[in-house]
Protein backbone atom coordinates (compact mmCIF):
# COMPACT_ATOMS: atom_id res chain seq x y z
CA UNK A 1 97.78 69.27 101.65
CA UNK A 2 98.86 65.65 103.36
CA UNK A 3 99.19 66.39 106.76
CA UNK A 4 102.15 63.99 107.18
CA UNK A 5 104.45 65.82 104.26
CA UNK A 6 103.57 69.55 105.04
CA UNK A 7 106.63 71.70 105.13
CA UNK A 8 107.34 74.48 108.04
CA UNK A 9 109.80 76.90 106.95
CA UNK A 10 111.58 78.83 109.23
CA UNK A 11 113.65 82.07 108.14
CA UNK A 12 116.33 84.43 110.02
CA UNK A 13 116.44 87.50 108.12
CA UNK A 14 119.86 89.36 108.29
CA UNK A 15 121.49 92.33 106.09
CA UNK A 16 123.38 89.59 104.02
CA UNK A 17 121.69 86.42 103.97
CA UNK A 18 119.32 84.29 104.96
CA UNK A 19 118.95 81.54 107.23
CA UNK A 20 116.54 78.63 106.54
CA UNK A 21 115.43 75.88 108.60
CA UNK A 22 112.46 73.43 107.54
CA UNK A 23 110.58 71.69 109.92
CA UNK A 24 109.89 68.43 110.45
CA UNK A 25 112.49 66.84 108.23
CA UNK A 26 115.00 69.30 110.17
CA UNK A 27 116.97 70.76 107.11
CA UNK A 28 118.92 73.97 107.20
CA UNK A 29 120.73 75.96 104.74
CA UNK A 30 121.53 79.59 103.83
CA UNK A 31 121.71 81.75 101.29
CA UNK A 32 122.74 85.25 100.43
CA UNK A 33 120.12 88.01 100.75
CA UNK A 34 120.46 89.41 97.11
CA UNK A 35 119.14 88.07 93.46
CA UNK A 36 120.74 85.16 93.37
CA UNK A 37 120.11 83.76 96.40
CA UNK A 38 116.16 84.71 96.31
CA UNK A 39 115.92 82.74 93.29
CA UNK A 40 117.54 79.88 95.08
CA UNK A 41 115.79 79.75 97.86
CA UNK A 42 112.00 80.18 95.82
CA UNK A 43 113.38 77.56 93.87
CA UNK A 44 114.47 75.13 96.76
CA UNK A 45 110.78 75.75 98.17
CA UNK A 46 108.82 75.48 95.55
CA UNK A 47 109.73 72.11 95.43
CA UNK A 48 108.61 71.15 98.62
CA UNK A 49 105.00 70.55 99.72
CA UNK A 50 105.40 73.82 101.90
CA UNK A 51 102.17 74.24 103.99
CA UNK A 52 103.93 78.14 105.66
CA UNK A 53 106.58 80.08 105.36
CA UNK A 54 107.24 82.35 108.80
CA UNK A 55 109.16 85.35 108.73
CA UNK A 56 110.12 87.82 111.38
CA UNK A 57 109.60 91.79 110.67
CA UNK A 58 113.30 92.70 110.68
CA UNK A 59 112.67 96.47 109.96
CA UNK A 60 112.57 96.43 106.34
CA UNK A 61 114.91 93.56 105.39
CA UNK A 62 112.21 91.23 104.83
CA UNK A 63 110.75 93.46 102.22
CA UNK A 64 112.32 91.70 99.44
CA UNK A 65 112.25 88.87 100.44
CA UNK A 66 108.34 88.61 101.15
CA UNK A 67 107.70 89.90 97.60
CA UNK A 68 109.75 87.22 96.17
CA UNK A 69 107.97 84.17 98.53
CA UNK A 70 104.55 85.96 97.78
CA UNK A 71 105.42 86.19 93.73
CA UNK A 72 106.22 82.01 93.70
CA UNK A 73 102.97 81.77 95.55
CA UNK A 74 104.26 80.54 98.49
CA UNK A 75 101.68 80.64 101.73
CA UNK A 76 103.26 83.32 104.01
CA UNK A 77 103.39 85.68 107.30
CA UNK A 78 105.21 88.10 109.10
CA UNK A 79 105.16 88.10 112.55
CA UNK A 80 106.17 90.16 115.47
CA UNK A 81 109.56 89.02 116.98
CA UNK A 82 108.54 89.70 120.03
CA UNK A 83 106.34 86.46 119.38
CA UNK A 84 109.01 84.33 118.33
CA UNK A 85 111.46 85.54 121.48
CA UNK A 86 108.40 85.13 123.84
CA UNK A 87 107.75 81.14 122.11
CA UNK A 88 111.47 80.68 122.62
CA UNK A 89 111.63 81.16 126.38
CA UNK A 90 108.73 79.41 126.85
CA UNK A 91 110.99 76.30 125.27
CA UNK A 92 113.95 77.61 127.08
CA UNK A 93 115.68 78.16 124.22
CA UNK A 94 117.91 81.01 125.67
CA UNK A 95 120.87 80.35 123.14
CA UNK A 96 120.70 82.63 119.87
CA UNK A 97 122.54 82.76 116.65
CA UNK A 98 120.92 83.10 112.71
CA UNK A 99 120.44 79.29 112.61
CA UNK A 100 119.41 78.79 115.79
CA UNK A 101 116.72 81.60 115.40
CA UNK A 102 115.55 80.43 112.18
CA UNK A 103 114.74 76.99 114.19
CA UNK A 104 112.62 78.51 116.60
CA UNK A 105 110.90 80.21 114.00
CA UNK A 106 110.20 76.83 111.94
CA UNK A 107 109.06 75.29 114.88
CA UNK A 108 106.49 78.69 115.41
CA UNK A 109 105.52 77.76 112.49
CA UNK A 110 105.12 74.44 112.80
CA UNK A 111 103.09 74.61 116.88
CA UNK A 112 101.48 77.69 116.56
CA UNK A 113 100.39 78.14 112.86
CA UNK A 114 99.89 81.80 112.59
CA UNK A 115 97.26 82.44 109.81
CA UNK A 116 98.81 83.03 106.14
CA UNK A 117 98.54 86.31 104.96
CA UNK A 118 98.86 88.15 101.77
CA UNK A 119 101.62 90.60 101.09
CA UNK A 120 100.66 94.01 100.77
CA UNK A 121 100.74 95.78 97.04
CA UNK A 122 104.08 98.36 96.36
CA UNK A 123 101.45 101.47 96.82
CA UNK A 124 100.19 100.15 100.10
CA UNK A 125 103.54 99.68 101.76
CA UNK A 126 104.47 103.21 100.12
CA UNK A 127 101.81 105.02 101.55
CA UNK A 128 102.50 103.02 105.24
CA UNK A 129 106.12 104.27 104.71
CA UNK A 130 104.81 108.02 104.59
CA UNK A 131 102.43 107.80 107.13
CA UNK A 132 104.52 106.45 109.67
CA UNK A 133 108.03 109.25 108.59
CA UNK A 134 105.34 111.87 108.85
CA UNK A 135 104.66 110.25 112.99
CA UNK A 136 108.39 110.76 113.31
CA UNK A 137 108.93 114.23 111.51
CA UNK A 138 106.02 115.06 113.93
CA UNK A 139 107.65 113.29 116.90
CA UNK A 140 110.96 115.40 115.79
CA UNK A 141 109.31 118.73 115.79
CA UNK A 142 107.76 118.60 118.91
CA UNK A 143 111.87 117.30 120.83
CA UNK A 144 113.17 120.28 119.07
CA UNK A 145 110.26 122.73 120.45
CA UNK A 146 110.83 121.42 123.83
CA UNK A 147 114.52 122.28 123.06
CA UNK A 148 114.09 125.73 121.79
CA UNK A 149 112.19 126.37 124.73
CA UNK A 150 114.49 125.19 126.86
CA UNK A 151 117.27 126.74 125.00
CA UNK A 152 119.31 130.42 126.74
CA UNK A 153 121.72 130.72 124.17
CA UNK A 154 119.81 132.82 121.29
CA UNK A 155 122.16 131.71 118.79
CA UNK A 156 121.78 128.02 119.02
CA UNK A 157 117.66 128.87 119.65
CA UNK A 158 117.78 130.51 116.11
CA UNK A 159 119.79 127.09 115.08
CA UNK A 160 116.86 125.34 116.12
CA UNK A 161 114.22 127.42 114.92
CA UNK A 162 115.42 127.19 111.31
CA UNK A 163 115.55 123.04 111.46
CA UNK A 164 112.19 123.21 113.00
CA UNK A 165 110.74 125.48 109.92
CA UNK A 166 112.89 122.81 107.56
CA UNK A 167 111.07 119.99 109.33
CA UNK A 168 107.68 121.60 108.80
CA UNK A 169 108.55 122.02 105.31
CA UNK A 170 109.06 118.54 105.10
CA UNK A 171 105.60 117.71 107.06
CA UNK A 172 103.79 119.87 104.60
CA UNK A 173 105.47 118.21 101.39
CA UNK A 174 105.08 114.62 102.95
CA UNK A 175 101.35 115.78 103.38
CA UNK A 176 101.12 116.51 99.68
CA UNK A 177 102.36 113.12 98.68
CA UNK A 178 100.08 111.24 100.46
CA UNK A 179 97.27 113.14 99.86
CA UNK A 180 97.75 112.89 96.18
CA UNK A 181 98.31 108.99 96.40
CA UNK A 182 94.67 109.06 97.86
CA UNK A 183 93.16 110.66 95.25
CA UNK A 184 94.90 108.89 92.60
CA UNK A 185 93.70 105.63 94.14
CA UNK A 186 89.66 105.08 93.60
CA UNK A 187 89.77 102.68 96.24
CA UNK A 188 91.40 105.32 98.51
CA UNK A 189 89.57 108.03 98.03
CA UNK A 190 86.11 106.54 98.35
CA UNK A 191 87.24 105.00 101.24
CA UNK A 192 88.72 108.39 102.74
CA UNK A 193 85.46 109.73 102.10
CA UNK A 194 83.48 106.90 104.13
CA UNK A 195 85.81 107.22 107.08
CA UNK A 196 85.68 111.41 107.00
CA UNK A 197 81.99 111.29 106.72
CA UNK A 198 82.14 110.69 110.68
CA UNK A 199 82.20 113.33 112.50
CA UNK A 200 85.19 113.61 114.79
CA UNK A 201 87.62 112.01 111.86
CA UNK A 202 90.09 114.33 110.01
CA UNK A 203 92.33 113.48 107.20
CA UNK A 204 95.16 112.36 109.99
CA UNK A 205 92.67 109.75 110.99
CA UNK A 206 91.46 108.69 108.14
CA UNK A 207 95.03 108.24 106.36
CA UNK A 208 96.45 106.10 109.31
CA UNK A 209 93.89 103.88 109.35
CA UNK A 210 93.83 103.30 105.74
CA UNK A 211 97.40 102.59 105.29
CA UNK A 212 97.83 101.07 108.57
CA UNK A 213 94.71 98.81 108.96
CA UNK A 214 93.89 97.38 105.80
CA UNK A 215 91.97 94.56 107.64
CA UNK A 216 89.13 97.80 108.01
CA UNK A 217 86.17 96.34 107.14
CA UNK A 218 86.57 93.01 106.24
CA UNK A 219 87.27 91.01 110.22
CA UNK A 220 84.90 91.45 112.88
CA UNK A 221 84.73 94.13 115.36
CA UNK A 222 86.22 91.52 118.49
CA UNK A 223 88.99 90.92 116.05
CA UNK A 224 89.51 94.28 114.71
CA UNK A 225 89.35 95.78 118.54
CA UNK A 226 92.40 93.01 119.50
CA UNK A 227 94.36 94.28 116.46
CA UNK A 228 94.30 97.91 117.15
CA UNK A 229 94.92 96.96 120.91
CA UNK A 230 91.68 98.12 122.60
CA UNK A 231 89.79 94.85 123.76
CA UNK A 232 89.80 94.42 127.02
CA UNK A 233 91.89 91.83 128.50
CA UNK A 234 90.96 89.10 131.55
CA UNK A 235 93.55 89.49 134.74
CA UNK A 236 92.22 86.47 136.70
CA UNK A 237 93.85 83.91 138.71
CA UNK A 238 91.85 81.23 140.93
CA UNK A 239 89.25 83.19 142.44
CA UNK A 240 90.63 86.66 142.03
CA UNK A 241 89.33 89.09 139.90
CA UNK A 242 91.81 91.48 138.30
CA UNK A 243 90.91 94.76 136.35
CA UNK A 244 90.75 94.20 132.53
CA UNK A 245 93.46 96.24 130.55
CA UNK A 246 94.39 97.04 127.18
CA UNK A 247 97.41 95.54 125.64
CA UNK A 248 99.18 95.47 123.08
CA UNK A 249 98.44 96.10 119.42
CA UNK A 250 99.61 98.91 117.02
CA UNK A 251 100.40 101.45 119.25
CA UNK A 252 100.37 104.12 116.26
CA UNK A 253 96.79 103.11 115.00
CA UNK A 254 95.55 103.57 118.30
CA UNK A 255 97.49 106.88 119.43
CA UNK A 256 95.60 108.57 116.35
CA UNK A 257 92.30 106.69 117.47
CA UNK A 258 92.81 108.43 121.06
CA UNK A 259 92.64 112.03 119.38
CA UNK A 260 90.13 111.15 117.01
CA UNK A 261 87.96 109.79 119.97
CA UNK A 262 88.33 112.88 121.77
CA UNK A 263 87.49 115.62 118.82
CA UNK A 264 84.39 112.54 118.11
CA UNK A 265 83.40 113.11 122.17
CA UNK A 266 83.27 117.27 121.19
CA UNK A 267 82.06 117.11 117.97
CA UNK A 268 79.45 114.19 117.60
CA UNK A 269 76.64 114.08 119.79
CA UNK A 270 76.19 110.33 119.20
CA UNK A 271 79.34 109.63 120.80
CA UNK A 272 78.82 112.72 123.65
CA UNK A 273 76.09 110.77 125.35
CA UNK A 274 77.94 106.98 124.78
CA UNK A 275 81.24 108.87 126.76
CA UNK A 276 78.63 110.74 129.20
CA UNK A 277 76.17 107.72 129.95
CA UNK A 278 79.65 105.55 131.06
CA UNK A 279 80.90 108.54 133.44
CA UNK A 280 78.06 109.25 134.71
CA UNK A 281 77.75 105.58 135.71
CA UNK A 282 81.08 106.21 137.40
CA UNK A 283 83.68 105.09 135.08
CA UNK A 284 86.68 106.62 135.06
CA UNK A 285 87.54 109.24 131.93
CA UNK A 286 90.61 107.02 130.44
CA UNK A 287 88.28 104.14 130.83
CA UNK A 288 85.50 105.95 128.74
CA UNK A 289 87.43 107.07 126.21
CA UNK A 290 89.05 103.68 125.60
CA UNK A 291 85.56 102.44 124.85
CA UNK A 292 84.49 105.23 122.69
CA UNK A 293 87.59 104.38 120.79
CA UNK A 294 86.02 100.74 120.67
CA UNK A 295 82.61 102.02 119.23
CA UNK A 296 84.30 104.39 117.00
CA UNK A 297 86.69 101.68 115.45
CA UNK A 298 83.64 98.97 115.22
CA UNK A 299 81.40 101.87 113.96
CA UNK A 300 84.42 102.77 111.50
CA UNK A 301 84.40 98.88 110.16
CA UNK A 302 81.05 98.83 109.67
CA UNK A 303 80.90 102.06 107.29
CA UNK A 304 83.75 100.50 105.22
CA UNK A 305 82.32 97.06 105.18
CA UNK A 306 78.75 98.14 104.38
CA UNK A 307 79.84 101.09 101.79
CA UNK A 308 77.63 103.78 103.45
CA UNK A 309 78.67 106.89 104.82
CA UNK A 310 77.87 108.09 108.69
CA UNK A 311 74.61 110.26 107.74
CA UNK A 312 72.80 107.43 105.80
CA UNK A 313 73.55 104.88 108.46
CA UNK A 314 73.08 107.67 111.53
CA UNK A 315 70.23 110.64 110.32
C-alpha cells in the first residue's frame, strides 16, 4: 500500500454507536451500533485505501463489530485501553468524549502501528467465554465460603450453603461444556493431549491456555513469556541498577500457570532440580517459581509447535 494514501481508522465503541475518526485526512463520522450502521461503516471503509483499523476492547461491544471489519477483510486489532489512555497522556490529551477518544485512537493507530491481527473463530471466543465465567463462578464460591464461615446466624449460613451447592452445580455443568467442545474439536483435543502429556498440567491448565493463548506455539518463547506477563523487566536509570519485575500481561493465563508450576515443581523431577538448582543458588522461592513458570510456558510452546508430546521430547 502507498505510504502517502494509507488510511488510520480510529473507532470509539459505545452501547449505541460508533464513533469514527480517520487519520491523516482528519474525517469523523458516526454511526449507530446495529445492522444498519455496520453495513455503513464496512461500506464507507472499504472504499478507502485503509492500511488499520484500531479498536479498543470495550467488554464485549466490539464483538460485532470486529466480525463485521474482519468479514470485509479489513486489516484489524484490538487493543488494551489502558494503551490508548496511557498514549493519550503522554500527548496531554486529558479531555475525553466518543469523538475525541476515537481521535486518539486513529492517531494510535497511525504512531504506534500495533500489529494486525486476525479475529478469533465463534468456537474460540465461546470456549474463552466459558473459561473465563468458570474463573468467576470459582472466584464466587470461594467469597461465599469465606462468608459462611464467617457467618453466626445458622439460618442465613444454610442460605449460603444452598447458593454455594447451586454454584458448584453450575461449575460442574460449565465443566461439561467445555470439555465436550474439546473433544468435538480435533484441533483441541490433540492439542489438550500435547499440553497434558506434561507432567504437572491438568485439564484446568491445559483448557486456559488453549482458549486463552492461541498464539501457543506459533511466536517465540521471548514473545510468548511478554504476553503471558513473565519476562523480566529492566528498572534502570543512569547508573542504577533496579531489580527486574514482572509486569503486566494476562493476569488469568498466568494465575493458572502459578499452580500448574507448583504441582510441575512436586510432580516432575525435570522441573524439581531447575526450581532447586535456582534456590539453592540463593534465589528467593517467588523468584524461582516465576522462572519455572518461564521454562514451563517455553517448554509448553515448544510441544505444541513441534507436535510431540513431553515423553518423546523428555525420556
Amino acid at each position: 500500500m502507498d505510504e502517502a494514501l494509507a488510511v488510520f481508522v480510529g473507532i470509539d465503541v459505545s452501547k449505541d454507536r460508533l464513533d469514527v475518526h480517520l487519520r491523516p485526512s482528519g474525517e469523523a463520522f458516526f454511526v449507530s451500533r446495529d445492522g444498519r450502521g455496520l453495513d455503513e461503516l464496512t461500506a464507507r471503509l472499504a472504499a478507502c485505501p485503509v492500511a488499520l483499523v484500531v479498536i479498543e476492547a470495550t467488554g464485549g461491544f466490539e464483538t460485532t463489530v470486529t466480525a463485521a471489519l474482519a468479514g470485509a477483510g479489513l486489516p484489524l486489532c484490538v487493543v488494551n485501553p489502558r494503551q490508548i489512555r496511557d498514549f493519550a497522556r503522554a500527548m496531554g490529551r486529558l479531555a475525553k468524549t466518543d469523538a475525541l477518544d476515537a481521535e486518539v485512537i486513529a492517531l494510535f493507530a497511525e504512531r504506534i502501528r500495533p500489529q494486525a491481527r486476525a479475529v478469533p473463530a465463534p468456537e474460540a471466543t465461546r470456549l474463552a467465554e466459558l473459561v473465563a465465567r468458570r474463573r468467576q463462578i470459582i472466584e464466587m464460591i470461594g467469597m461465599e465460603a469465606n462468608r459462611a464461615r464467617r457467618m453466626p446466624d445458622k439460618r442465613l449460613a444454610k442460605g449460603l450453603a444452598r447458593h454455594i451447592a447451586f454454584l458448584e452445580k453450575e461449575l460442574s455443568e460449565i465443566d461439561r461444556t467445555i470439555g465436550d467442545g474439546i473433544k468435538n474439536s480435533p484441533a483441541w483435543r490433540e492439542t489438550e493431549t500435547l499440553l497434558k502429556s506434561v507432567p504437572g498440567i491438568g485439564d484446568v491448565t491445559a483448557r486456559t491456555l488453549i482458549a486463552e493463548v492461541p498464539e501457543l506455539g506459533s511466536i517465540d518463547r521471548q514473545k510468548l513469556a511478554a504476553l503471558v506477563g513473565v519476562a523480566p523487566m529492566n528498572r534502570d536509570s543512569g547508573m542504577m541498577r533496579g531489580h527486574r519485575t514482572i509486569v503486566g500481561g494476562r493476569t488469568c493465563v498466568r494465575n493458572t500457570l502459578y499452580m500448574a508450576a507448583l504441582a510441575a515443581i512436586r510432580h516432575n523431577g525435570v522441573f524439581k532440580t531447575f526450581y532447586d538448582r535456582l534456590t539453592t543458588r540463593g534465589r528467593p522461592k517467588k523468584v524461582a517459581i516465576v522462572a519455572v513458570i518461564r521454562k514451563l510456558l517455553t517448554t509448553l510452546n515448544a510441544i505444541v509447535r513441534d507436535n510431540t508430546p513431553w515423553r518423546t521430547q523428555n525420556p
